[in-house]
Protein backbone atom coordinates (compact mmCIF):
# COMPACT_ATOMS: atom_id res chain seq x y z
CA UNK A 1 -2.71 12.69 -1.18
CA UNK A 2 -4.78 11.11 -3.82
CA UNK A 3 -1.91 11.52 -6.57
CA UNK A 4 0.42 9.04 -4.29
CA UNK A 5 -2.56 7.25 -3.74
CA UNK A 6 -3.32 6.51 -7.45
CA UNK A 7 0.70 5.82 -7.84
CA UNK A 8 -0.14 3.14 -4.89
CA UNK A 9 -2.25 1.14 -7.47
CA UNK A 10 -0.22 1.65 -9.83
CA UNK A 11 2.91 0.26 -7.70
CA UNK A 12 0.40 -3.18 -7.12
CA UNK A 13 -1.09 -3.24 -10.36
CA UNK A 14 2.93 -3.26 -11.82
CA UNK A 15 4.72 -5.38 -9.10
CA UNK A 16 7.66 -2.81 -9.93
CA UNK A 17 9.94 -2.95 -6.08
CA UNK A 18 11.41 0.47 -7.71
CA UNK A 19 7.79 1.62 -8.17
CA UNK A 20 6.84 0.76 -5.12
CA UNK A 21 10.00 1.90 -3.48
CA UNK A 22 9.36 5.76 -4.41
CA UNK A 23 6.21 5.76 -2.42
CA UNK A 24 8.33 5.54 0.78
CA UNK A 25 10.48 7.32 2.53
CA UNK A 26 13.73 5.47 4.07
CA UNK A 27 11.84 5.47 7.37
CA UNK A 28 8.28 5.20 6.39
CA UNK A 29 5.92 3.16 8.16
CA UNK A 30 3.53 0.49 6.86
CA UNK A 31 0.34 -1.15 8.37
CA UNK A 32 -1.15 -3.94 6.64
CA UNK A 33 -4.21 -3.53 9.23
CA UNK A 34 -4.91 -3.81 12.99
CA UNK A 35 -4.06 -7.17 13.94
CA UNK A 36 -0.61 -7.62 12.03
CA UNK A 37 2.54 -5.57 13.00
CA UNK A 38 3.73 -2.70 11.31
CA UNK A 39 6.58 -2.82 8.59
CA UNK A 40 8.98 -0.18 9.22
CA UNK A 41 11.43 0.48 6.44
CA UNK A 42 11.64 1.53 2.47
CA UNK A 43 13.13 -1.48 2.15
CA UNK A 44 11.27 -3.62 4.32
CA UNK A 45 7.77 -2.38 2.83
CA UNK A 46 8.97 -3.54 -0.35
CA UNK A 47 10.14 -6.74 0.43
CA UNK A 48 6.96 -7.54 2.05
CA UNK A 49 4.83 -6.60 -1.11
CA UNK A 50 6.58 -9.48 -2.51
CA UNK A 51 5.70 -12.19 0.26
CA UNK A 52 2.15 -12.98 -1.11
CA UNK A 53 2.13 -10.93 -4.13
CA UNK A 54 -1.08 -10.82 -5.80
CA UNK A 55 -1.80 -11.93 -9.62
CA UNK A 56 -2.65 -8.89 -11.82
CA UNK A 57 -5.99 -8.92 -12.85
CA UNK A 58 -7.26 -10.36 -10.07
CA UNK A 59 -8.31 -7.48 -8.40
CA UNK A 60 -9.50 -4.00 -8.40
CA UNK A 61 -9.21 -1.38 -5.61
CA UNK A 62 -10.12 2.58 -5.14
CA UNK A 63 -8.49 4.18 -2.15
CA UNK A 64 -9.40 7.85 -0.67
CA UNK A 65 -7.89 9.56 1.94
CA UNK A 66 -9.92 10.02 4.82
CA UNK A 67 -7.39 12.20 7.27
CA UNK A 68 -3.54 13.30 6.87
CA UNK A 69 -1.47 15.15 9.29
CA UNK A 70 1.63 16.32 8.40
CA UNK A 71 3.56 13.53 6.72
CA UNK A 72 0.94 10.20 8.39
CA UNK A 73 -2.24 9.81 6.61
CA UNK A 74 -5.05 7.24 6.62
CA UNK A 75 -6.73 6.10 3.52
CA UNK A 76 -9.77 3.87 3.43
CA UNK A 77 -9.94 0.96 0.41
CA UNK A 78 -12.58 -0.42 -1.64
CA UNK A 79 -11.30 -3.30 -3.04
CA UNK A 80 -12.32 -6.65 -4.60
CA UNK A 81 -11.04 -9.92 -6.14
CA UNK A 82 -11.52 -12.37 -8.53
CA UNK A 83 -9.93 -15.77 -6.90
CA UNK A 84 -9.04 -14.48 -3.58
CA UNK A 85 -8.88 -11.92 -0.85
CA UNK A 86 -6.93 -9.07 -1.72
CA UNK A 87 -4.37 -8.62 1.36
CA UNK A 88 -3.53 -5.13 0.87
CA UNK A 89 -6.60 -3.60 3.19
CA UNK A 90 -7.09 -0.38 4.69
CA UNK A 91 -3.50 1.57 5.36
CA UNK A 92 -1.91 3.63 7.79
CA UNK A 93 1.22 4.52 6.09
CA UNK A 94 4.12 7.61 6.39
CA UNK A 95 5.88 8.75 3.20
CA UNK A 96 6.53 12.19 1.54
């Protein structure tokens, strides 16, 4: 789980949709946090990087995984900014 995490930052760090396409699976899941709906979809995930996409260099993150079950997992996020609030908070996402 770490590995795809680190390819996670990678993904936002490069802005790359193919990049951040492979993380998903067709039908993965995708929670930007508790109080926003879920984005269900490969394609969907990535087009939603892309609605606010964040400057590089303007932050720095460090995500862990804190429980996984089967193909779900939950990852926790230390992250900061330099000119704003990062939107990409703690995850619940599905891939393989």
């Amino acid at each position: 789980m770490q590995a795809w995490l680190d390819r996670y930052i990678r993904a936002w760090e490069s802005n790359d949709a193919e990049e951040i396409g492979e993380l998903f699976t067709e039908d993965a899941t995708y929670s930007y946090g508790p109080f926003r709906d879920d984005v269900k979809g490969r394609d969907a995930i990535v087009r939603s990087w892309f609605e606010d996409p964040d400057e590089p260099g303007s932050w720095r993150a460090e995500y862990h995984p804190v429980a996984v079950e089967g193909d779900t997992a939950i990852a926790t996020v230390g992250a900061g900014t330099s000119n704003r609030t990062g939107r990409r908070g703690p995850s619940t996402t599905t891939s393989s």
